[in-house]
Protein backbone atom coordinates (compact mmCIF):
# COMPACT_ATOMS: atom_id res chain seq x y z
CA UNK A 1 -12.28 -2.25 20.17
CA UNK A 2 -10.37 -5.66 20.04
CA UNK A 3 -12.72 -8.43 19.10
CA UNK A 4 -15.12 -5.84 17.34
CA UNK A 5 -15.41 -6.95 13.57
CA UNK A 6 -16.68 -4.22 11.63
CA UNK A 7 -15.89 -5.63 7.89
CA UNK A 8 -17.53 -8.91 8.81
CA UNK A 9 -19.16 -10.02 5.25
CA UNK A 10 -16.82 -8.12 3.36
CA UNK A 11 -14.78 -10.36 0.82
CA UNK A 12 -10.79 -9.16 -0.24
CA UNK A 13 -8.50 -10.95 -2.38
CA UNK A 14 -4.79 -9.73 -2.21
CA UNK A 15 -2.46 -9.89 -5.31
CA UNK A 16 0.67 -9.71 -3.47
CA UNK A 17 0.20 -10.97 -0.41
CA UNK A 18 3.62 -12.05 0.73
CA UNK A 19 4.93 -8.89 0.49
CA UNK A 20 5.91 -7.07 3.60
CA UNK A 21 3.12 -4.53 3.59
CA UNK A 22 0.61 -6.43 1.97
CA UNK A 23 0.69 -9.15 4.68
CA UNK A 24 -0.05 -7.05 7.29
CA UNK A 25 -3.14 -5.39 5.58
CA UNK A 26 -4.60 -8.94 5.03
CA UNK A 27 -3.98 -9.49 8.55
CA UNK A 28 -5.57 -6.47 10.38
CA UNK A 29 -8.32 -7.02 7.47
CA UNK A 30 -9.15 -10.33 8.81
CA UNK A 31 -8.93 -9.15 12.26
CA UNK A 32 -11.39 -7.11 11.44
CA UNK A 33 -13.81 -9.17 10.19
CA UNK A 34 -13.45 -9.56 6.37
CA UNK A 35 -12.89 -12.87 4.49
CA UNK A 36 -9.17 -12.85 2.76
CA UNK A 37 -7.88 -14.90 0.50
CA UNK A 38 -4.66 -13.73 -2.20
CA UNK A 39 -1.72 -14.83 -3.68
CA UNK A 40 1.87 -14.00 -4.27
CA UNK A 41 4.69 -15.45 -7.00
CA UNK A 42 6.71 -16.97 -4.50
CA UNK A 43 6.61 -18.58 -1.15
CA UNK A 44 7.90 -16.43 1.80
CA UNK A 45 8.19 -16.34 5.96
CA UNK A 46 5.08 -13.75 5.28
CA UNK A 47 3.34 -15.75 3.14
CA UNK A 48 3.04 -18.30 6.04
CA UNK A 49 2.23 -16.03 8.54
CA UNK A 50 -0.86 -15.39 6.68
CA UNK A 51 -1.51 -18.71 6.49
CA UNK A 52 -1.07 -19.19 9.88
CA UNK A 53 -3.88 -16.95 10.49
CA UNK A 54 -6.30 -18.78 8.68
CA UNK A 55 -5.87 -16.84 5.29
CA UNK A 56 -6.24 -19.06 2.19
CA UNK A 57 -2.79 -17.81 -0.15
CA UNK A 58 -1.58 -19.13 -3.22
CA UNK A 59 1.49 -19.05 -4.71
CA UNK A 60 1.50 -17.85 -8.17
CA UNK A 61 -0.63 -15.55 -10.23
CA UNK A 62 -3.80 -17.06 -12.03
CA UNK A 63 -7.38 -15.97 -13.17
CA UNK A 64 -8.91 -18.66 -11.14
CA UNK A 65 -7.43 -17.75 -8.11
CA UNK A 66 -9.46 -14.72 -7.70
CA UNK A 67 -12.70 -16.48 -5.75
CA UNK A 68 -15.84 -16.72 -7.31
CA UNK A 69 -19.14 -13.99 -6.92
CA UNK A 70 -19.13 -10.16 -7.85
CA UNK A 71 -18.70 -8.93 -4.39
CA UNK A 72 -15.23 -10.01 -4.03
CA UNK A 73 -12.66 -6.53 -4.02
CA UNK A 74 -9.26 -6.96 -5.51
CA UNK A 75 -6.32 -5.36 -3.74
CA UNK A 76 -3.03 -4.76 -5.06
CA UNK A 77 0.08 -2.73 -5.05
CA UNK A 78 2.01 -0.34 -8.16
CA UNK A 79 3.89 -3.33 -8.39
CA UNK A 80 1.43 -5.36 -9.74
CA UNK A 81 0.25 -4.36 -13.33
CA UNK A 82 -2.85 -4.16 -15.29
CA UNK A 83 -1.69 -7.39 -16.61
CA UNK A 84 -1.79 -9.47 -13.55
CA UNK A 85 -3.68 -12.41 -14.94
CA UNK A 86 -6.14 -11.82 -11.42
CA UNK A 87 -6.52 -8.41 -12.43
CA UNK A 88 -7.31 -9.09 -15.95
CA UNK A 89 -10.02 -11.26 -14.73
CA UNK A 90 -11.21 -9.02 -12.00
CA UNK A 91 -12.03 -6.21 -14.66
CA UNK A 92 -13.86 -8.72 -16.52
CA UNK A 93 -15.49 -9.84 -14.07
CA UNK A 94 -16.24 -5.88 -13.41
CA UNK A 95 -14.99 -6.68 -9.67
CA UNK A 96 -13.96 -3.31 -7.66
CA UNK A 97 -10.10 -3.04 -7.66
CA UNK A 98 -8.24 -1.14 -4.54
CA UNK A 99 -4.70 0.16 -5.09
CA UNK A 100 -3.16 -0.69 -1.38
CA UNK A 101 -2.99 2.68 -0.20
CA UNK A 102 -6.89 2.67 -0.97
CA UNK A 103 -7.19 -0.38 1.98
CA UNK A 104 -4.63 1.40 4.03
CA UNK A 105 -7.16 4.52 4.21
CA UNK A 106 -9.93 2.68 5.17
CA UNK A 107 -7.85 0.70 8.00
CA UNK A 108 -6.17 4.39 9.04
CA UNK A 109 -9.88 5.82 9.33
CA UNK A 110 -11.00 3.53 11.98
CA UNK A 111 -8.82 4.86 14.46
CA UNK A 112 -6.52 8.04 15.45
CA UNK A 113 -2.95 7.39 13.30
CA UNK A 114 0.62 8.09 14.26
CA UNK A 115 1.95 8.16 10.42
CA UNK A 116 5.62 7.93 10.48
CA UNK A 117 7.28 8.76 7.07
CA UNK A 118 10.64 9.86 5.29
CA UNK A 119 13.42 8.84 3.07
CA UNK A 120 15.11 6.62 5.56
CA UNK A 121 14.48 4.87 8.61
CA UNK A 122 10.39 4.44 8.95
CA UNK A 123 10.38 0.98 9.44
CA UNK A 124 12.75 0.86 12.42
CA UNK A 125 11.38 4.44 13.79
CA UNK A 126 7.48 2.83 13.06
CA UNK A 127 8.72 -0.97 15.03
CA UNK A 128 10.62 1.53 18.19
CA UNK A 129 6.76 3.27 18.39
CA UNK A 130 4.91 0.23 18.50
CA UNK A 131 7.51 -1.48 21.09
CA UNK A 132 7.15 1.65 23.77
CA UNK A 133 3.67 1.83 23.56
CA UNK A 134 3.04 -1.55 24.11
CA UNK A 135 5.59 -1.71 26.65
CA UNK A 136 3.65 1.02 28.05
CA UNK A 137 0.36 -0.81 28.38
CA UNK A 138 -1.38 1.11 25.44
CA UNK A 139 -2.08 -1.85 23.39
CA UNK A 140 -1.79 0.06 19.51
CA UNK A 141 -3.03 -1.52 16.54
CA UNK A 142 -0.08 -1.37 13.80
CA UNK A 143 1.27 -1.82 10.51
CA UNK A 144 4.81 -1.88 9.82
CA UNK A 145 7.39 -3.07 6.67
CA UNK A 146 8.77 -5.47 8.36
CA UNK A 147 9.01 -8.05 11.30
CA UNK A 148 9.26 -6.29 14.85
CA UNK A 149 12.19 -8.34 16.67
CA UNK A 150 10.84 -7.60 20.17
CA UNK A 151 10.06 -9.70 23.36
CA UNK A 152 6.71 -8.03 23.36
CA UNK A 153 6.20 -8.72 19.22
CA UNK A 154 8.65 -10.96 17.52
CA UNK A 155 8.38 -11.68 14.18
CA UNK A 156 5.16 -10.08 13.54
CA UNK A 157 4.49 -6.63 11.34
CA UNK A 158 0.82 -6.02 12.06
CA UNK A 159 -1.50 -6.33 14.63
CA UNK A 160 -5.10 -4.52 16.18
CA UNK A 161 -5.00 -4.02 19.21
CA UNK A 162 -7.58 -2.77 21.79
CA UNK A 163 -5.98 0.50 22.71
CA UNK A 164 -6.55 4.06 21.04
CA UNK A 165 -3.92 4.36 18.75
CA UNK A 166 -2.43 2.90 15.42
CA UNK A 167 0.60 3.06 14.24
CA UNK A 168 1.61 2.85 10.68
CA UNK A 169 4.16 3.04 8.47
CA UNK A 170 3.79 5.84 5.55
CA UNK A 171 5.29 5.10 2.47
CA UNK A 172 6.41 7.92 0.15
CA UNK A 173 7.47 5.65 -3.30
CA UNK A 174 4.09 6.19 -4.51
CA UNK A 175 2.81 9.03 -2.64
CA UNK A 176 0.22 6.67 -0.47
CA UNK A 177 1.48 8.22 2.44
CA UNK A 178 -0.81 10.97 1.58
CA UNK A 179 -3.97 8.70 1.67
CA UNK A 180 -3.02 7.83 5.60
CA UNK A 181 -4.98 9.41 8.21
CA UNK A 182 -2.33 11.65 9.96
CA UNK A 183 -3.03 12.77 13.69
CA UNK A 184 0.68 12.37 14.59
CA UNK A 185 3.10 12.48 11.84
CA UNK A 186 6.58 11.85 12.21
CA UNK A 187 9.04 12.66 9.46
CA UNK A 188 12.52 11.52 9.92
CA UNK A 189 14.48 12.63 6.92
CA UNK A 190 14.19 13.84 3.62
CA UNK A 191 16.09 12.60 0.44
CA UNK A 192 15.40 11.61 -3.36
CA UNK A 193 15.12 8.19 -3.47
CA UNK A 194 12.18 7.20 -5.58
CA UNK A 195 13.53 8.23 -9.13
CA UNK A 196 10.42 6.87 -11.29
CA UNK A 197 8.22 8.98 -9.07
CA UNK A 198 9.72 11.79 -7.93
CA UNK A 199 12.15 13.96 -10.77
CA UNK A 200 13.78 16.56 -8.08
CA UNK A 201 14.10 17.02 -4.29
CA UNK A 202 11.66 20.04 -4.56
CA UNK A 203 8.95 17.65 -5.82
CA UNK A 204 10.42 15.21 -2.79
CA UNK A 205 9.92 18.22 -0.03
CA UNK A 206 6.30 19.25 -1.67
CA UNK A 207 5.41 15.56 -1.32
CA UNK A 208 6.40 15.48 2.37
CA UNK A 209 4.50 18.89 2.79
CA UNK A 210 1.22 17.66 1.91
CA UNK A 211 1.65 14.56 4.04
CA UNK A 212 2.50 17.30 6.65
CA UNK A 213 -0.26 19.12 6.26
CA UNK A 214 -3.66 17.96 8.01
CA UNK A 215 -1.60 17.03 11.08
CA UNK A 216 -2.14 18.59 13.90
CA UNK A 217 0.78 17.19 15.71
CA UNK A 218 4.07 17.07 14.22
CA UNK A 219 7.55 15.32 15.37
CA UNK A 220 10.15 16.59 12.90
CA UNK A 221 13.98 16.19 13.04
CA UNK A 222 15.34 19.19 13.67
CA UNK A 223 16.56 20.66 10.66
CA UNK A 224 15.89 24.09 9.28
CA UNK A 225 14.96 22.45 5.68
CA UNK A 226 12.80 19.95 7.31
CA UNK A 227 10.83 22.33 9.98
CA UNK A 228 10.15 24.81 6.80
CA UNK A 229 7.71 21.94 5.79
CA UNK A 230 5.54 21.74 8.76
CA UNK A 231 2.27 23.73 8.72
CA UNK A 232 2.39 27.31 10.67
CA UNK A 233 -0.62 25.75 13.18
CA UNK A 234 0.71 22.30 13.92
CA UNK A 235 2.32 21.64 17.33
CA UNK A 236 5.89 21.12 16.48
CA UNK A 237 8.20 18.77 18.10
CA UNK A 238 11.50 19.01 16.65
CA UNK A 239 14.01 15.97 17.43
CA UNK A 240 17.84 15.60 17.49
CA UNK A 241 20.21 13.57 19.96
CA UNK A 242 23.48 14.39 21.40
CA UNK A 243 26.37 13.49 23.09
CA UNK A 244 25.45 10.12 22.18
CA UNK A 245 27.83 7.13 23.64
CA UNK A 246 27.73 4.25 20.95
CA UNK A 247 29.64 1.22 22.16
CA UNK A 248 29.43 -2.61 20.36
CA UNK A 249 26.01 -3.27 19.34
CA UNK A 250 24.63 -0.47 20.66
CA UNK A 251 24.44 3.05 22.51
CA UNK A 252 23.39 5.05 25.47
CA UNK A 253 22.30 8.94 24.97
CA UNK A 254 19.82 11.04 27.06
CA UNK A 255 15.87 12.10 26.65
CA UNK A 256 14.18 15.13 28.07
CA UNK A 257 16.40 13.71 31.48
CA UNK A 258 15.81 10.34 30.74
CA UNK A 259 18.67 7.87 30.19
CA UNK A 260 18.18 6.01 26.98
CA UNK A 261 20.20 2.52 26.39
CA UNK A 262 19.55 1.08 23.47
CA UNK A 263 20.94 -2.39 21.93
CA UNK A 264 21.14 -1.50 18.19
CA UNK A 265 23.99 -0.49 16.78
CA UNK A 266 24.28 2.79 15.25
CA UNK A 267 23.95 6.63 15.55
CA UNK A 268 21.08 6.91 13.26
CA UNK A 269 18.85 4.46 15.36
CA UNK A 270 19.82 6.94 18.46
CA UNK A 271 18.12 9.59 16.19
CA UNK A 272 15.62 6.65 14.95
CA UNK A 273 14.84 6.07 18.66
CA UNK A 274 14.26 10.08 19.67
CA UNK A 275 11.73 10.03 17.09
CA UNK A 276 9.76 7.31 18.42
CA UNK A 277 9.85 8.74 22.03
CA UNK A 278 8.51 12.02 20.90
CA UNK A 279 5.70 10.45 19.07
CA UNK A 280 4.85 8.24 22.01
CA UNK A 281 4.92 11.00 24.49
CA UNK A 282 2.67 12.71 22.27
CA UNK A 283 0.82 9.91 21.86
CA UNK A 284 0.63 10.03 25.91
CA UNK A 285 2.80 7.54 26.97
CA UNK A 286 4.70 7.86 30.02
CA UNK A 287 8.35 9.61 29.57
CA UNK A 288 10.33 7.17 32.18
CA UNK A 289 8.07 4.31 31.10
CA UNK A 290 8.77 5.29 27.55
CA UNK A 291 13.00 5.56 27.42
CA UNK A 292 13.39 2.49 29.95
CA UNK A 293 11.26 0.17 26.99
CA UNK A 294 13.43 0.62 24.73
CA UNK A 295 16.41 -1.65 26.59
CA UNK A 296 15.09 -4.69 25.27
CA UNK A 297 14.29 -3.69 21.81
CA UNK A 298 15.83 -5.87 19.03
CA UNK A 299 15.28 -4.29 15.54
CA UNK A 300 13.01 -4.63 13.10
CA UNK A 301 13.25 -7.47 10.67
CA UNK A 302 16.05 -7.33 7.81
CA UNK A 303 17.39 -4.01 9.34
CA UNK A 304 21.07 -4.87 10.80
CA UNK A 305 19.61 -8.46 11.82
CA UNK A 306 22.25 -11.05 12.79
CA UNK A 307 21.27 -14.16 10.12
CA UNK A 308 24.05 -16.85 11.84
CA UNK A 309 28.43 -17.68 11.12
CA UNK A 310 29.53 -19.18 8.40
CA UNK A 311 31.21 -22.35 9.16
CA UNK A 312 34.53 -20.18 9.31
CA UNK A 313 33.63 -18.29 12.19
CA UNK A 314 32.60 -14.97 10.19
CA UNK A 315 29.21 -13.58 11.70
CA UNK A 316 26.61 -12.58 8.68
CA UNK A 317 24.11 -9.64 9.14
CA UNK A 318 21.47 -8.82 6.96
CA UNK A 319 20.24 -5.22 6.27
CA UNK A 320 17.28 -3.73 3.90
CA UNK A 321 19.41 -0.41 3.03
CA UNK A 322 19.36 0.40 -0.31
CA UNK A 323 20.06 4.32 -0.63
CA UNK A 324 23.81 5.40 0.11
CA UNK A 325 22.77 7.20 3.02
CA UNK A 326 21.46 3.78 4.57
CA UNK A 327 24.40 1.85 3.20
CA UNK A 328 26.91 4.48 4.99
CA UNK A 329 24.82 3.94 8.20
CA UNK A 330 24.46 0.65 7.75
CA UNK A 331 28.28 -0.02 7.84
CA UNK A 332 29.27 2.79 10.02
CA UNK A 333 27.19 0.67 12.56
CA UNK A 334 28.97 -2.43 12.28
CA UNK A 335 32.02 -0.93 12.67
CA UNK A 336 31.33 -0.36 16.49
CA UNK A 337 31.20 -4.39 16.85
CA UNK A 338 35.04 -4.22 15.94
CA UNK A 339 35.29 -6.68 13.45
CA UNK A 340 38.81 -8.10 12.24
CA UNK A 341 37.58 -6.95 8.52
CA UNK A 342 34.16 -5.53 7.29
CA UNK A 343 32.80 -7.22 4.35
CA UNK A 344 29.81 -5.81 2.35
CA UNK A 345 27.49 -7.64 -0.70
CA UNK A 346 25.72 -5.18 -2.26
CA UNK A 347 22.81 -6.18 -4.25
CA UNK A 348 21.51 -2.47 -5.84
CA UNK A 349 17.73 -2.41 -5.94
CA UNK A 350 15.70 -0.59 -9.30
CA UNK A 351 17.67 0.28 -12.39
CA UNK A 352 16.21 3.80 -11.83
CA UNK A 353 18.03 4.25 -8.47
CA UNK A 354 21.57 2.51 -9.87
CA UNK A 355 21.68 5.32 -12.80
CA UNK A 356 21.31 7.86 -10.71
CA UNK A 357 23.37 6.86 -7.45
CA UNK A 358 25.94 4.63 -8.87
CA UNK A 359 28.82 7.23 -7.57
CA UNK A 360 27.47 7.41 -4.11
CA UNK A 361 27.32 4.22 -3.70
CA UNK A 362 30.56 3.41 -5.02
CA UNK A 363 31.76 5.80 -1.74
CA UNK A 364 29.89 4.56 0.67
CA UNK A 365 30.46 0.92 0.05
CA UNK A 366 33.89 1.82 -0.08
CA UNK A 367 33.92 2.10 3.98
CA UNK A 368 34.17 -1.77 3.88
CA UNK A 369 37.15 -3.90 3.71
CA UNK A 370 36.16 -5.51 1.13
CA UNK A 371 33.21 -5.47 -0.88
CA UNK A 372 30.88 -7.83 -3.62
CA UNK A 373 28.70 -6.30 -5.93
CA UNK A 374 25.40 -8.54 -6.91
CA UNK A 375 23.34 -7.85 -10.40
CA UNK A 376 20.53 -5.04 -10.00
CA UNK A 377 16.98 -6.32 -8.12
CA UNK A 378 14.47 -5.74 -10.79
CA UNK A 379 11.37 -5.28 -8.99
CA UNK A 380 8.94 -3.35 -10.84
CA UNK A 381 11.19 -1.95 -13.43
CA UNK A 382 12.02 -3.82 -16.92
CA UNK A 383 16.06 -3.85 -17.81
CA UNK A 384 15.48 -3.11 -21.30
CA UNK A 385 13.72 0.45 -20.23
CA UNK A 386 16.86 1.07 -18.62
CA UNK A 387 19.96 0.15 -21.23
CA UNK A 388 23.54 -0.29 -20.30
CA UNK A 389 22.25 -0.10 -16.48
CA UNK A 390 23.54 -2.57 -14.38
CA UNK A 391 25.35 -3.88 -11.68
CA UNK A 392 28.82 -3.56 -12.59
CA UNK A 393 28.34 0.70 -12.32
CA UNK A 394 28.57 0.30 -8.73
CA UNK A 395 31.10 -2.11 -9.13
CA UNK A 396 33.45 0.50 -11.02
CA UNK A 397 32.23 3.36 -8.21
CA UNK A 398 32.91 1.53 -5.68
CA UNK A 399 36.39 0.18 -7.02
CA UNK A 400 37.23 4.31 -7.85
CA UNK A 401 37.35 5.21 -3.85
CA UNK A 402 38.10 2.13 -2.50
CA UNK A 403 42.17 2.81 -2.50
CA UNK A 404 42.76 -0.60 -3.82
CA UNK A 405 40.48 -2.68 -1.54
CA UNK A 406 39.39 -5.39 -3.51
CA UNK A 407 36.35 -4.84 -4.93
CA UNK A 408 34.05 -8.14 -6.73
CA UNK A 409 31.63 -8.29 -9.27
CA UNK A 410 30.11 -10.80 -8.77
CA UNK A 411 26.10 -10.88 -10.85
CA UNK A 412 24.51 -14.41 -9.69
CA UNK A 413 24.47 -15.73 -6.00
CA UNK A 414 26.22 -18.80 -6.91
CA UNK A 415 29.60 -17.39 -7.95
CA UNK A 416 28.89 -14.62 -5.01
CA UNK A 417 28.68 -17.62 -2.61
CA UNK A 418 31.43 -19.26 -3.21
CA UNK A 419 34.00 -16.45 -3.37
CA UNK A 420 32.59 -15.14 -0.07
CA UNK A 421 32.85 -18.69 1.46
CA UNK A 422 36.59 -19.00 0.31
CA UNK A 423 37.17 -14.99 1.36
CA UNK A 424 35.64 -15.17 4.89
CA UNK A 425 37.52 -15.58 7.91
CA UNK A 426 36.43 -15.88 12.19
CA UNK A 427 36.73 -12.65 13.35
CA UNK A 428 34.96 -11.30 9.62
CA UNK A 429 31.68 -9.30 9.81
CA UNK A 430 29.61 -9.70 6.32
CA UNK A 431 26.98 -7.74 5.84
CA UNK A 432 24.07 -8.57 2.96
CA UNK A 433 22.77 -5.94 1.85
CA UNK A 434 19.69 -4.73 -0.41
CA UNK A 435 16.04 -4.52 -0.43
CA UNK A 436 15.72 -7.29 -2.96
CA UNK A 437 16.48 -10.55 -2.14
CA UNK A 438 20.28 -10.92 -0.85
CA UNK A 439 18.96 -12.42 2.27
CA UNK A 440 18.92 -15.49 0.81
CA UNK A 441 22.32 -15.25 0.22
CA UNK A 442 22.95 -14.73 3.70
CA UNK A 443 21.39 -17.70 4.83
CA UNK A 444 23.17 -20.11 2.20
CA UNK A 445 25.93 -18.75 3.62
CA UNK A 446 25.17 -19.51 7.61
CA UNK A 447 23.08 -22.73 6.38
């Protein structure tokens, strides 16, 4: 089907189009055939791979960027609100609007979908599936939230391919996972995460239910809470991993008789890695073929990625966690590279999430040496719906279990950088970490 261009004529402009997940949708859209154009607020490493491709992208939100004629369709995320100045205009324009998930349907329908979803872990799970079956000859289309750092796909989080399958990532924070076509699903995990959307775990396990439901084959960690959601007539394959051998950087573990080695760090990307295996073999990839691909996987994009040393000596890693389950991974990970102290800057993400997590944060940041503590990442949500929430409640968690570690707060990157360059050491690991924008903090402080 590669080379086939079945939305040749159609016309899509994408509010939002840097964004990790809105990237790739304007790239498998023009793959497909349709004329793209969009913008985002800010320039970005996505917003030039779209570029790169041919795709006309703006930076910064205005009525005339939407092109002219009334057959153009505007695309955008929750994120972006009926006042988006290109939205605005849209309507009056009486243009058809498509919420992303919308796009990600029609996309999903083209071909059969392995749908990988849950609280933590999809995009690293989703970028392990696409590496084995490609290493595996099968060619899958995919869409993933963030870069696959792979010999076989570096640096890219969506392609279509000419093989049967595609592989996307299924995102529960506003339920669009339930608009992806779901022939395989894989759910890894189950936590509440989302706090604007979801108000309990009950509604969180009656989400992941219906996202369960239409599939008729299932991969599933194997947890009694977990398997209770699968449908009675699905074909069930549970996942788990033992006796697994982690070592610096990495770990070795075993798979239906297959010896796994894998080179990220971590026990929860040994259970990551089991997840994508059982999809793939599902999927009908080749067991042997299938564990011995994923030696020379690298990671996905802003999950545990090494961003350079400081001019100290002190290696910098960059990670996308942003729930306390991910930040206790995150760190019990870098503890297997043995590092003379573990450093952590925490930049929380959503007020939302910060109210209601601010003690479990505060204890698992505490598994650092030493930790900073960055102002809240907005996103979507407006600080004055939220008052009295900020930063500094992590800040005070964290400094409660940390048995006098020091513990910085530390709200703008400029004071954060300079106490960090003063603080670090050769023989320091520092680890950035957020879904909002700490990266860039990690670069300033390799640059």
């Amino acid at each position: 089907m590669q080379g086939e261009r079945p939305w040749a004529g159609r016309r899509l402009h994408i509010v939002g189009i840097g964004g990790a997940g809105m990237s790739g949708l304007a790239l498998v859209a023009h793959e497909l055939g349709a004329q793209v154009t969009g913008s985002d607020q800010a320039d970005s490493s996505y917003l030039a791979r779209v570029r790169a491709a041919g795709i006309e992208a703006a930076v910064g939100h205005a009525a005339g960027a939407v092109p002219p004629g009334d057959d153009v369709e505007l695309v955008h995320s929750t994120a972006v609100t009926d006042a988006n100045p290109e939205r605005v205009a849209a309507r009056e324009r009486g243009l058809a609007e498509l919420h992303r998930s919308e796009l990600l349907a029609q996309i999903s329908s083209l071909r059969p979908t392995i749908a990988v979803a849950g609280t933590h872990g999809k995009t690293t799970t989703t970028s392990m599936t696409v590496h084995v079956l490609r290493a595996c000859g099968m060619d899958p289309s995919w869409l993933v939230g963030g870069e696959l750092r792979t010999p076989s796909g570096k640096g890219s989080n969506a392609g279509w391919g000419a093989g049967e399958w595609l592989v996307v990532e299924a995102d529960e924070s506003d339920r669009s996972m339930l608009r992806v076509r779901r022939d395989i699903a894989v759910l890894t995990n189950v936590e509440v995460d989302h706090h604007a959307t979801y108000g309990s775990l009950a509604e969180v396990e009656q989400a992941f239910r219906e996202f369960l439901a239409p599939a008729g084959r299932i991969v599933v960690w194997d947890r009694p809470r977990l398997r209770a959601l699968c449908p009675p007539a699905a074909e069930i394959a549970p996942f788990a991993v033992d006796d697994v051998r982690l070592h610096p950087g990495g770990s070795r573990f075993r798979w239906r008789d297959e010896e796994v080695a894998l080179e990220v760090p971590g026990h929860h990307n040994a259970l990551n890695a089991v997840a994508a295996l059982e999809a793939c073999r599902l999927a009908g990839a080749d067991p042997p073929r299938a564990a011995a691909a994923l030696a020379d996987f690298r990671g996905a994009g802003r999950r545990f990625e090494r961003l350079g040393a400081t001019a100290a000596g002190a290696e910098v890693y960059d990670d996308y966690a942003h729930h306390p389950t991910e930040v206790r991974a995150t760190l019990e990970a870098a503890r297997t590279l043995g590092p003379r102290r573990l450093v952590a800057a925490f930049q929380p993400h959503l007020y939302s999430r910060t109210a209601a997590l601010a003690g479990e944060f505060g204890q698992a940041l505490a598994l650092a040496d030493l930790v900073v503590v960055l102002e809240i990442y907005r996103a979507r949500e407006r600080p004055e719906d939220h008052p009295g929430v900020t930063g500094l409640l992590i800040a005070e968690a964290t400094a409660d279990c940390a048995a006098g570690r020091t513990v910085a707060w530390l709200p703008g990157f400029e004071d954060a950088e300079r106490y960090l360059r003063d603080v670090l050491r050769e023989g320091d690991l520092c680890l950035v970490i957020g879904a909002g924008d700490v990266d860039a903090l990690g670069c300033r402080l390799v640059g």
